[in-house]
C-alpha atoms as a PDB file:
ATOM      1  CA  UNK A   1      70.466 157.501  79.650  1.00  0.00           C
ATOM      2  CA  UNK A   2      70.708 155.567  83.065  1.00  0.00           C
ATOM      3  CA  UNK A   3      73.669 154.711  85.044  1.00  0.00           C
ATOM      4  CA  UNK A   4      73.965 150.968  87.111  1.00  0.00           C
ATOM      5  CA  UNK A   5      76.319 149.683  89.123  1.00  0.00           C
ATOM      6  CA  UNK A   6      76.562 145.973  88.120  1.00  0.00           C
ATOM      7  CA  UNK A   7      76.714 143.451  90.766  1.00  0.00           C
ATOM      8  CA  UNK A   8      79.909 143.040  92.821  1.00  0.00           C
ATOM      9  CA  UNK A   9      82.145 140.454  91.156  1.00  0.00           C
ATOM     10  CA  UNK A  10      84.754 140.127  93.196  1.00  0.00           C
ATOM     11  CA  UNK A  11      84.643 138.835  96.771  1.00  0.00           C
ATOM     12  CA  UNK A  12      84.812 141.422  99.706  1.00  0.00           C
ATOM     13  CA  UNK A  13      83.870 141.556 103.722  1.00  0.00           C
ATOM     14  CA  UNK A  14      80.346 141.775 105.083  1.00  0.00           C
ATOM     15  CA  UNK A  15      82.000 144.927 106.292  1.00  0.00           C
ATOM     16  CA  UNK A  16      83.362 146.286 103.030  1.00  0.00           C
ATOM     17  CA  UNK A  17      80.154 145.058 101.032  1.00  0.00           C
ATOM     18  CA  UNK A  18      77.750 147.128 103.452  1.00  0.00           C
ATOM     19  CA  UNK A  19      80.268 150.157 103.525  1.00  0.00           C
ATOM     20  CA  UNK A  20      80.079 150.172  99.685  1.00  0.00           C
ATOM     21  CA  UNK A  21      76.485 149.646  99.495  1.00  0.00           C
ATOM     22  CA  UNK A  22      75.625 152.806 102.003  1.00  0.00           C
ATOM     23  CA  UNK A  23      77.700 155.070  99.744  1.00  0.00           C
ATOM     24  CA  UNK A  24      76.090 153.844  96.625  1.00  0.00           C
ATOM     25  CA  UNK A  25      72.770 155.426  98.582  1.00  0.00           C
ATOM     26  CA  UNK A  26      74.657 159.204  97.994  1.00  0.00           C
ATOM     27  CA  UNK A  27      75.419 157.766  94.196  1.00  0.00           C
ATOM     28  CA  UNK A  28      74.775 159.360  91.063  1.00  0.00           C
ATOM     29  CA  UNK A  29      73.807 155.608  89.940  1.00  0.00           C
ATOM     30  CA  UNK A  30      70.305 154.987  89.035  1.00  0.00           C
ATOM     31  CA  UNK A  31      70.249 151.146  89.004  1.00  0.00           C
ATOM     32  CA  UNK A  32      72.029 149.043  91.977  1.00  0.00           C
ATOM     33  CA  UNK A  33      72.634 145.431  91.147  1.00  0.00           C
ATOM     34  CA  UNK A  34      73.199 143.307  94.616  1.00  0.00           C
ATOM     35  CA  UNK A  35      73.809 139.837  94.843  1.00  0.00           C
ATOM     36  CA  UNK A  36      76.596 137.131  94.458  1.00  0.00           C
ATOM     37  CA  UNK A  37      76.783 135.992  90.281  1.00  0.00           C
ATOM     38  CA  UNK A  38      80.154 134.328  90.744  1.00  0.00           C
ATOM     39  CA  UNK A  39      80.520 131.820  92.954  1.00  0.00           C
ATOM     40  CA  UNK A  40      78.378 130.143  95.694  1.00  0.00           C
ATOM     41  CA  UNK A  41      81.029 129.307  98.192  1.00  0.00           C
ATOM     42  CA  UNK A  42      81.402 133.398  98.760  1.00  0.00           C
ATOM     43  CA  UNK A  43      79.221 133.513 101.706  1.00  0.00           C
ATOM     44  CA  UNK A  44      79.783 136.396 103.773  1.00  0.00           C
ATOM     45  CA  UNK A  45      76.525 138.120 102.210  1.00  0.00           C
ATOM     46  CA  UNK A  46      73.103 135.910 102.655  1.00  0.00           C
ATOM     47  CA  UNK A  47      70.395 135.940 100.580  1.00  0.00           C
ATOM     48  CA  UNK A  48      68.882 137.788 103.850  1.00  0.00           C
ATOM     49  CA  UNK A  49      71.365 140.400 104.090  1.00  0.00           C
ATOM     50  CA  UNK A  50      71.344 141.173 100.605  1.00  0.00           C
ATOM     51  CA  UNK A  51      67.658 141.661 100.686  1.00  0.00           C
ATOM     52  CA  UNK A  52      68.157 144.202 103.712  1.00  0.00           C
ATOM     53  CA  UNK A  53      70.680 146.256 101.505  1.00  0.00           C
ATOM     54  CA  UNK A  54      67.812 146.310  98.718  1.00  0.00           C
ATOM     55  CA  UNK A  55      65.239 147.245 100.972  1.00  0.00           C
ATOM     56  CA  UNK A  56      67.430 150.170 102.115  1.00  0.00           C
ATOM     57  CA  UNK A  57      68.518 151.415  98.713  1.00  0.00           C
ATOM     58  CA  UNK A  58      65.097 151.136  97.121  1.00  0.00           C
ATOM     59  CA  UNK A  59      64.141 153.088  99.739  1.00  0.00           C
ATOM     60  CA  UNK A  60      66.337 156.000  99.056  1.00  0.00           C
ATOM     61  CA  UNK A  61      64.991 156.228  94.854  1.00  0.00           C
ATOM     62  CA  UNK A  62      67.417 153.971  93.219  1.00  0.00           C
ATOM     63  CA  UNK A  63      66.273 150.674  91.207  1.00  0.00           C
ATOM     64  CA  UNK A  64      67.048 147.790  93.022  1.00  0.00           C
ATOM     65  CA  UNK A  65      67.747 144.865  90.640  1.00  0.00           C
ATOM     66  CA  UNK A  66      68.668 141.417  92.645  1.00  0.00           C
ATOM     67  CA  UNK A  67      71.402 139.079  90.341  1.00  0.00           C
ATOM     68  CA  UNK A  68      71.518 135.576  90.299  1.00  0.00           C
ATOM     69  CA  UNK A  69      74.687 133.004  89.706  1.00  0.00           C
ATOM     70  CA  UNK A  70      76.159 132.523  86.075  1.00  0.00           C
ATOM     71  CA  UNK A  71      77.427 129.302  86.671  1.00  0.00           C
ATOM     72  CA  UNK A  72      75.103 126.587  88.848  1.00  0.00           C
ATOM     73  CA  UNK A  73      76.723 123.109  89.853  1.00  0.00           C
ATOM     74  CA  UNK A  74      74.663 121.912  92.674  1.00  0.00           C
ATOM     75  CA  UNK A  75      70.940 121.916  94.146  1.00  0.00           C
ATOM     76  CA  UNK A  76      72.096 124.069  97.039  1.00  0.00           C
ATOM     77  CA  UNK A  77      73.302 126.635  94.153  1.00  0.00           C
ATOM     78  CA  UNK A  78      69.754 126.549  92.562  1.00  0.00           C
ATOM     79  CA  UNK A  79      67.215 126.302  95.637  1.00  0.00           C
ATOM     80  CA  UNK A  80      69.221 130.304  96.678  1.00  0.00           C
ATOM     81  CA  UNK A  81      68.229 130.975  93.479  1.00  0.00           C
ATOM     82  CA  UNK A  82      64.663 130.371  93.678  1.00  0.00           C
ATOM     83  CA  UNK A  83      65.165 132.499  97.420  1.00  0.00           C
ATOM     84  CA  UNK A  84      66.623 135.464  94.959  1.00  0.00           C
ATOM     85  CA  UNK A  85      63.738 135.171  92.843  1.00  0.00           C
ATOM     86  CA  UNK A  86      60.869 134.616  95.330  1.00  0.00           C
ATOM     87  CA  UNK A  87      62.065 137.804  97.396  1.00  0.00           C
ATOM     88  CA  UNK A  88      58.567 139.346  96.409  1.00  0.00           C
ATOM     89  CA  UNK A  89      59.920 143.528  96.061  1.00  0.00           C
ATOM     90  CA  UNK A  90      62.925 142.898  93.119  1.00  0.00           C
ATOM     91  CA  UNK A  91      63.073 142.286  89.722  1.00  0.00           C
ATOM     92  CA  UNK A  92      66.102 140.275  89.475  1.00  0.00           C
ATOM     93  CA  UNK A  93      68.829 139.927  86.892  1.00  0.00           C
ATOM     94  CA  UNK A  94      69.089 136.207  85.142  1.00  0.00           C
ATOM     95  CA  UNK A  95      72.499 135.101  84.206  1.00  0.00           C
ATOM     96  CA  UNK A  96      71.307 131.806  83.335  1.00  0.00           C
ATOM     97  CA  UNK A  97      68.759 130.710  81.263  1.00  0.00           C
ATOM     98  CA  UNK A  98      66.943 128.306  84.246  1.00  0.00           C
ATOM     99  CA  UNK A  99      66.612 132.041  86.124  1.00  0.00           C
ATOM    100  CA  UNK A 100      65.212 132.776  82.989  1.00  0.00           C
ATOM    101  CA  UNK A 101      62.665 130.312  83.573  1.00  0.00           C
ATOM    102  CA  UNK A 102      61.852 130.396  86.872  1.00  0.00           C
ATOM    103  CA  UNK A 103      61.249 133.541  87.140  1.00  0.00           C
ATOM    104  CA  UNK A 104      58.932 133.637  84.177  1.00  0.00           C
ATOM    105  CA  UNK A 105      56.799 130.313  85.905  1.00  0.00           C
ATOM    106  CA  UNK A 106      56.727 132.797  89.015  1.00  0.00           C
ATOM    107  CA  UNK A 107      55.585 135.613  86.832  1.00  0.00           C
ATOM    108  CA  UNK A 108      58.471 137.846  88.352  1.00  0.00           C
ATOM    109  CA  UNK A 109      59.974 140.545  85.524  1.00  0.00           C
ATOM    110  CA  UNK A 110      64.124 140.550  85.003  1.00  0.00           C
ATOM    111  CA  UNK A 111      66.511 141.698  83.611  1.00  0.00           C
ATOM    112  CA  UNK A 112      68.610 139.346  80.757  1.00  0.00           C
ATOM    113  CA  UNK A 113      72.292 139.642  82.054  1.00  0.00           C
ATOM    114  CA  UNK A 114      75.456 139.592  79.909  1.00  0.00           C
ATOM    115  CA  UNK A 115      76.323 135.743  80.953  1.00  0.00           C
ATOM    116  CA  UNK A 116      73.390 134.899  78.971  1.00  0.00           C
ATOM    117  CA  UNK A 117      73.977 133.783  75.322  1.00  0.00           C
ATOM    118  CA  UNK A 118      71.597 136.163  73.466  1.00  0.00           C
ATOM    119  CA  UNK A 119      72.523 137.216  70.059  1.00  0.00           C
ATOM    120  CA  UNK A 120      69.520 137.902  67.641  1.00  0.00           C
ATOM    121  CA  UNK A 121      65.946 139.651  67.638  1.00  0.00           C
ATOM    122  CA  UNK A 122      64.272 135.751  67.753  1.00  0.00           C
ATOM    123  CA  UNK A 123      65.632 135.143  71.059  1.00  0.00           C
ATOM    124  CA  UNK A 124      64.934 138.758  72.626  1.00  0.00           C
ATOM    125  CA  UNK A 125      61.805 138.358  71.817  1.00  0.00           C
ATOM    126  CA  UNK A 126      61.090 134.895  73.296  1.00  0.00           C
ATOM    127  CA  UNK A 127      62.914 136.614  76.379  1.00  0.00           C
ATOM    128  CA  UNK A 128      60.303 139.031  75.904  1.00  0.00           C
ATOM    129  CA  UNK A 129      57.209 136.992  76.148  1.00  0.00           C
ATOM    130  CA  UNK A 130      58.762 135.390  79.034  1.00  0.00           C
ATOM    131  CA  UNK A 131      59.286 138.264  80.955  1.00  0.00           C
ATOM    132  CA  UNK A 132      62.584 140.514  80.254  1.00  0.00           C
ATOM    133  CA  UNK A 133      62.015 143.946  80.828  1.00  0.00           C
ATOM    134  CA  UNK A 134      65.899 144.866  80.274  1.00  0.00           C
ATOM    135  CA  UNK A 135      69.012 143.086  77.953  1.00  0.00           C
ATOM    136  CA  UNK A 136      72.496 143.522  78.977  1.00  0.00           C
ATOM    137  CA  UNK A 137      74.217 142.472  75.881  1.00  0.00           C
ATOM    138  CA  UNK A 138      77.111 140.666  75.899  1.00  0.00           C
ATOM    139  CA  UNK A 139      80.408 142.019  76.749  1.00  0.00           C
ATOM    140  CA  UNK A 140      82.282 140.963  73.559  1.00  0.00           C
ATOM    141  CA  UNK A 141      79.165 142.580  71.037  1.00  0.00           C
ATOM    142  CA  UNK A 142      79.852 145.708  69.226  1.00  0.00           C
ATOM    143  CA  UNK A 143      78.045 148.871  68.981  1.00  0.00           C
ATOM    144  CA  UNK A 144      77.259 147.499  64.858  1.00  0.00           C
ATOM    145  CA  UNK A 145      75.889 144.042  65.888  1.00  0.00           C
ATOM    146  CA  UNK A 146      73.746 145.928  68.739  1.00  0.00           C
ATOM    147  CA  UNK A 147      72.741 148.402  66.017  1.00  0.00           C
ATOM    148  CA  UNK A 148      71.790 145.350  63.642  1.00  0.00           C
ATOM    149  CA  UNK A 149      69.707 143.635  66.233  1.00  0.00           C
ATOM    150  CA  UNK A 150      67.771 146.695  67.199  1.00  0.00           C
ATOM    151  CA  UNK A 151      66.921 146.772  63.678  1.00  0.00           C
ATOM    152  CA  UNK A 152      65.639 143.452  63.376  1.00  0.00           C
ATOM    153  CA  UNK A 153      63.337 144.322  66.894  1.00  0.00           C
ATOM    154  CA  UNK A 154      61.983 147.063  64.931  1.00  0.00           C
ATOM    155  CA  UNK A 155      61.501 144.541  62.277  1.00  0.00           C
ATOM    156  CA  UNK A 156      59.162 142.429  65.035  1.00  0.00           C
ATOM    157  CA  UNK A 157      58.059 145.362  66.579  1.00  0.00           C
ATOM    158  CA  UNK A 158      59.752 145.079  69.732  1.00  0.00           C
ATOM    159  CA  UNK A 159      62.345 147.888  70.033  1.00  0.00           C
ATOM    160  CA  UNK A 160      60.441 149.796  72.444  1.00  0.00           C
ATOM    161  CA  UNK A 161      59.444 147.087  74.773  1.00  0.00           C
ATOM    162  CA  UNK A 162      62.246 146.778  76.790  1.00  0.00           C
ATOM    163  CA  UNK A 163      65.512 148.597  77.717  1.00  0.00           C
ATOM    164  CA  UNK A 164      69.587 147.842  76.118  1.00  0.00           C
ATOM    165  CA  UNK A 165      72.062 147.833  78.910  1.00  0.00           C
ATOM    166  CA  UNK A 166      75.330 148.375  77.810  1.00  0.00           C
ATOM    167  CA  UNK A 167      78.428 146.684  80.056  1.00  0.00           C
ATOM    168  CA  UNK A 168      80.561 150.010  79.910  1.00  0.00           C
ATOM    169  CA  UNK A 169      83.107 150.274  82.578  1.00  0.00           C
ATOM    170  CA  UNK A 170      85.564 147.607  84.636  1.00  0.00           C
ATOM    171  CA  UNK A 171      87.100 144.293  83.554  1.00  0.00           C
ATOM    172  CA  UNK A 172      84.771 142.051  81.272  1.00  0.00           C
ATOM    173  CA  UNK A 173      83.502 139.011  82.166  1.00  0.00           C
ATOM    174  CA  UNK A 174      84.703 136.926  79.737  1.00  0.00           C
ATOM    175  CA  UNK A 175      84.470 132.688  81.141  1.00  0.00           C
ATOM    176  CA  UNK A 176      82.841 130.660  83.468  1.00  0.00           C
ATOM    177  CA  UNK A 177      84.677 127.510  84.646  1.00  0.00           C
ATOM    178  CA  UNK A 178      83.897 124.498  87.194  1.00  0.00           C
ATOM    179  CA  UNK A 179      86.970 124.482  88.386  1.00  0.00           C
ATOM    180  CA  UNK A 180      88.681 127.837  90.496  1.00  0.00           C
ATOM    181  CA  UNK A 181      91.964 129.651  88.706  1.00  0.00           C
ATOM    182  CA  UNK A 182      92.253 131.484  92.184  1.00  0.00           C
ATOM    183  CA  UNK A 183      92.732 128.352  94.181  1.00  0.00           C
ATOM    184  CA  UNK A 184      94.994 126.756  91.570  1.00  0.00           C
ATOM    185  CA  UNK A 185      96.769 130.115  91.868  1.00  0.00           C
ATOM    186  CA  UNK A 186      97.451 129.389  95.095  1.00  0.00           C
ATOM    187  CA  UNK A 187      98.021 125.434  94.739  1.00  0.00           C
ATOM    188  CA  UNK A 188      94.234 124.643  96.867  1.00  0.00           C
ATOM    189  CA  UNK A 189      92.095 122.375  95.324  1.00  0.00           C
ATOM    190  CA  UNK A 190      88.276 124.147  94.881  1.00  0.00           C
ATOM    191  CA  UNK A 191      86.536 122.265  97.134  1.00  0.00           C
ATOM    192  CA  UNK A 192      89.370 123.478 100.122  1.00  0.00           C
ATOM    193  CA  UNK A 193      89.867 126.444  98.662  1.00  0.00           C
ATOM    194  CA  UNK A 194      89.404 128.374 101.947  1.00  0.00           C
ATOM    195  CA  UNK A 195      87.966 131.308 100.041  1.00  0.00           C
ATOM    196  CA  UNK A 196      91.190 132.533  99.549  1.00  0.00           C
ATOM    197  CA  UNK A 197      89.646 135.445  96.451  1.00  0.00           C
ATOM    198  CA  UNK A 198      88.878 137.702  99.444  1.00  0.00           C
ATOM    199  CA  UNK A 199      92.435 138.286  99.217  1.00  0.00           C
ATOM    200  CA  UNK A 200      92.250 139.679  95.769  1.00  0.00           C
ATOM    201  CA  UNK A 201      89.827 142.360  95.934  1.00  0.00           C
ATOM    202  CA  UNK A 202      89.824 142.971  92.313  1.00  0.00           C
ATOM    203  CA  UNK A 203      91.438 139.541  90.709  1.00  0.00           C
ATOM    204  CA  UNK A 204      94.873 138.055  90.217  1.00  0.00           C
ATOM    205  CA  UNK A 205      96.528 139.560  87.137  1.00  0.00           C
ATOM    206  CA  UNK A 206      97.768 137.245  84.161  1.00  0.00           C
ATOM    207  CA  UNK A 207     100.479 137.980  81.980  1.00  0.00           C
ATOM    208  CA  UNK A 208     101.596 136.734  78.806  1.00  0.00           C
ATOM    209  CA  UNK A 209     105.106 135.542  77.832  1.00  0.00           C
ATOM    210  CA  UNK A 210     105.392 139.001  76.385  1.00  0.00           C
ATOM    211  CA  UNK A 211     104.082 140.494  79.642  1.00  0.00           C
ATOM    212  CA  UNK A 212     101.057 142.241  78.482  1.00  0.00           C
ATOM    213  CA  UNK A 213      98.507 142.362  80.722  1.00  0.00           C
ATOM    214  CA  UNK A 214      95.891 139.484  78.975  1.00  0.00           C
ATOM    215  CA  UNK A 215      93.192 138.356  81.913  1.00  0.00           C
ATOM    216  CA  UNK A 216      92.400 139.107  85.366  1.00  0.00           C
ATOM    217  CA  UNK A 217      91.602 136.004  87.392  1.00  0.00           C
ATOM    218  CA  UNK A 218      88.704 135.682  89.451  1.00  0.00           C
ATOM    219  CA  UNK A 219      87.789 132.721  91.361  1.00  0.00           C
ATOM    220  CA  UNK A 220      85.826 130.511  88.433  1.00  0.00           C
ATOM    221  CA  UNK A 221      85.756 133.410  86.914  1.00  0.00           C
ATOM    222  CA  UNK A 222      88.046 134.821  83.701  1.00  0.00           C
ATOM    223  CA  UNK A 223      88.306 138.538  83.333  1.00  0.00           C
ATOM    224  CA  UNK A 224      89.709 140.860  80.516  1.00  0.00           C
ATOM    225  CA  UNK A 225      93.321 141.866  81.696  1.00  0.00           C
ATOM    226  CA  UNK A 226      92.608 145.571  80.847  1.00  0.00           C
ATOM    227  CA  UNK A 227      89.895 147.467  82.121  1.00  0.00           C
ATOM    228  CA  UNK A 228      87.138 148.022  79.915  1.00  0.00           C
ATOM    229  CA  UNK A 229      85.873 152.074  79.524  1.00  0.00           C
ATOM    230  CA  UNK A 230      83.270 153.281  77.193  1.00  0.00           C
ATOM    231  CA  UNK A 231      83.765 156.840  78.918  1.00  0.00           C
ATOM    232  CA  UNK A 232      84.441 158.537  75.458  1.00  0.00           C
ATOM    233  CA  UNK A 233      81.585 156.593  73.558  1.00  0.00           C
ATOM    234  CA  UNK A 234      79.076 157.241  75.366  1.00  0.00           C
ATOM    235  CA  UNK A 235      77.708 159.716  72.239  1.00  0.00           C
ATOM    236  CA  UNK A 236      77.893 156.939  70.075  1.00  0.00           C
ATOM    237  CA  UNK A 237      74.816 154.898  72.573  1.00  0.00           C
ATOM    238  CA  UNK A 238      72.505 157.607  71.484  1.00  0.00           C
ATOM    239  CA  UNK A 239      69.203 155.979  70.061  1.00  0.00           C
ATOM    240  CA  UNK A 240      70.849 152.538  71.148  1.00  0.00           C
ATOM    241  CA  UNK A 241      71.630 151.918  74.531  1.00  0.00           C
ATOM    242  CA  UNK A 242      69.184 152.972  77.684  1.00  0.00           C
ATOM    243  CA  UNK A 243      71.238 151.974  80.983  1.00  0.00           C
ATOM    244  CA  UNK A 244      75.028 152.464  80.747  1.00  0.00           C
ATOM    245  CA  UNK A 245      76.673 149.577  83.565  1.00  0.00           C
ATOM    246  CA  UNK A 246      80.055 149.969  85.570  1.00  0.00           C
ATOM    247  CA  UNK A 247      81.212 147.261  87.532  1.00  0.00           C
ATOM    248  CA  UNK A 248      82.391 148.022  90.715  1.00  0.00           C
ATOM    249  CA  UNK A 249      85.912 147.822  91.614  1.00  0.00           C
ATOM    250  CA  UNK A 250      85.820 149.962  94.925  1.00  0.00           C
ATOM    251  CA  UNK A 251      84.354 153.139  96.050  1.00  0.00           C
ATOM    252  CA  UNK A 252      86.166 155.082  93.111  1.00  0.00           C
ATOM    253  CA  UNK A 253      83.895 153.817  90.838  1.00  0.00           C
ATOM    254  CA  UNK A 254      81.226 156.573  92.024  1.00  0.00           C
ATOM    255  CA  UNK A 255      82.997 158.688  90.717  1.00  0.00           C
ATOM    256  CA  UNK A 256      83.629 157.437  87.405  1.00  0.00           C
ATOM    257  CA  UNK A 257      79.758 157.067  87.258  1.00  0.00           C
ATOM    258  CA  UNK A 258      79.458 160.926  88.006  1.00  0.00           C
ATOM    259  CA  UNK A 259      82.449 161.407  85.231  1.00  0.00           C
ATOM    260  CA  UNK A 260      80.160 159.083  83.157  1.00  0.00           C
ATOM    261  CA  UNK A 261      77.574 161.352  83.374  1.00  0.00           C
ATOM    262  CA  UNK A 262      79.176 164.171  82.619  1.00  0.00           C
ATOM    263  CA  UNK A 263      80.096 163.340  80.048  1.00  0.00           C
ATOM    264  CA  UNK A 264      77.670 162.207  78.064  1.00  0.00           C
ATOM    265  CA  UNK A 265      77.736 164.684  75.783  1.00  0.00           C
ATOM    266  CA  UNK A 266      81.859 163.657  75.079  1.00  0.00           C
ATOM    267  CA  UNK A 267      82.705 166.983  75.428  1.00  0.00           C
ATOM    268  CA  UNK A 268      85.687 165.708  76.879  1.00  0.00           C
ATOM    269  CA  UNK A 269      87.886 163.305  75.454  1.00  0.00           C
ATOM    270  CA  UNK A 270      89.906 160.672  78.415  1.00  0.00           C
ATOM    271  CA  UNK A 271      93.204 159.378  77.352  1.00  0.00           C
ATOM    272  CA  UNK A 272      93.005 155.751  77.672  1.00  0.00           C
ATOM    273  CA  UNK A 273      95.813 154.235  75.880  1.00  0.00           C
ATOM    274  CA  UNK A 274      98.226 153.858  78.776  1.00  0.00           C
ATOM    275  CA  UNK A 275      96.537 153.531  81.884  1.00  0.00           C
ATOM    276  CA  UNK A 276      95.465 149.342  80.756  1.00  0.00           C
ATOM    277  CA  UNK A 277      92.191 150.389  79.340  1.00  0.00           C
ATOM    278  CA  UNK A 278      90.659 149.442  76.479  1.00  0.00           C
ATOM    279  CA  UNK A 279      87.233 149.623  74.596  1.00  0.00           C
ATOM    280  CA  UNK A 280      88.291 147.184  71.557  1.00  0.00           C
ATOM    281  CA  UNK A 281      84.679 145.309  71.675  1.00  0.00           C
ATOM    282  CA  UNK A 282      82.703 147.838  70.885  1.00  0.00           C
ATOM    283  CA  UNK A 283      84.358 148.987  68.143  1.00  0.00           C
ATOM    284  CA  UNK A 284      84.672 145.658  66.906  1.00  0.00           C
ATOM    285  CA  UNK A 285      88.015 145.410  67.194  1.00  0.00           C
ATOM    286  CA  UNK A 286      90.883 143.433  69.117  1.00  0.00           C
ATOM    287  CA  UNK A 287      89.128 143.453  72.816  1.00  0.00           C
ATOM    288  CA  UNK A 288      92.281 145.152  74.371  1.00  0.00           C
ATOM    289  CA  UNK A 289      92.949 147.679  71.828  1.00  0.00           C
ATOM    290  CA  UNK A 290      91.815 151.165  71.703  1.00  0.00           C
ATOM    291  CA  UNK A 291      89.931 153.256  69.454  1.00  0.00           C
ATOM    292  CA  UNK A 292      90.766 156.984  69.872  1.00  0.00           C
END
């Protein structure tokens, strides 16, 4: 298997962003996602600067794989888009379906991100013919319905024409909204929200009237509350899943890609259960629960 780093999802420095990207460089991580999928007003990075980190890490080995926006609500939000996808070196990772066809009218391969409602064998394929060289599945799938739907690719003879990415490690992009929970957090409506997430470098917590731990906040954004880890699972991928993702939460996540690695094999087993991580999804279970 393959190990990414999924793109950034929270909102960081120029500073921080370039530190993190040089030390992915020294990474066990085979695929680097770059780019801003969240929310438009995070401008530190430019589409320019972001192409300057890809240049840089492609040139070291790694896959460079550019992502696009999940949610678009204006022309501005589109035309960077079409910048992402016109870059001319990068495949680029579509979290909405107009990426999806863009990029195919501009004949440029991508990847099918998680954001993407994709659910069956019919609609991978049309993917297929349209360009997708790689599907992230959805973050709320099991390892059974991805097992099903690999079947049915077989079926229409597909399976081996593109790779399964697995969402694996960090907290799970569950909702998009129009409107921010960050700046309502902090009483600001969105459109004076004086990018006020850069002060939450991995969300705002949410807890329940029972104080459990249910969602992490994140600008427009709505994360799982628990962090998700497929760390002693990995076995069960074999035959499945190609590229295992983590999404970064700071420079610790390299090494829980190298502890990823090693343990592929799940030689060794992690306790989980009270450190707020879960894997409930893939068993098809409760999200935040845990299988042992």
């Amino acid at each position: 298997m393959k190990y990414a780093l999924g793109p950034l999802l929270y909102f960081w420095s120029k500073e921080n962003i370039e530190d993190f990207y040089q030390k992915s460089i020294n990474s066990e991580a085979d695929i680097i996602y770059l780019g801003e999928s969240v929310c438009s007003k995070r401008r530190e990075m430019k589409p320019k600067d972001w192409f300057a980190i890809a240049k840089e890490i492609s040139d070291s080995g790694k896959q460079v794989v550019l992502s696009t926006m999940a949610l678009l609500e204006a022309p501005s939000e589109v035309n960077v888009m079409k910048k992402y996808i016109d870059n001319g070196d990068f495949i680029i990772e579509a979290n909405d379906v107009s990426a999806i066809q863009l990029a195919s009218d501009s004949k440029v391969p991508f990847v099918v991100g998680p954001a993407v409602n994709c659910y069956n064998a019919q609609t991978l394929n049309l993917f297929l013919k349209q360009g997708m060289t790689r599907w992230c599945m959805p973050v709320e799938l099991s390892r059974e319905w991805l097992q099903n739907v690999l079947i049915q690719c077989d079926e229409l003879g597909i399976r081996n024409k593109f790779e399964t990415e697995v969402f694996s490690y960090g907290y799970l992009p569950l909702a998009y909204s129009a409107r921010c929970f960050t700046a309502r957090a902090e009483n600001k409506p969105k459109d004076e929200c004086e990018t006020c997430c850069i002060k939450y470098p991995n969300g705002i917590t949410v807890n329940s009237q029972e104080g459990q731990e249910v969602f992490t906040l994140n600008g427009i954004q709505t994360q799982s509350g628990y962090c998700y880890n497929l760390i002693n699972d990995l076995p069960s991928m074999e035959k499945l899943v190609d590229v295992v993702r983590l999404s970064p939460l700071s420079v610790e996540t390299f090494s829980e890609v190298s502890k990823f690695k090693a343990n592929e094999a799940g030689i060794e087993k992690f306790a989980l259960k009270d450190s707020r991580q879960c894997n409930g999804y893939w068993h098809n279970i409760a999200g935040l629960d845990i299988q042992i």
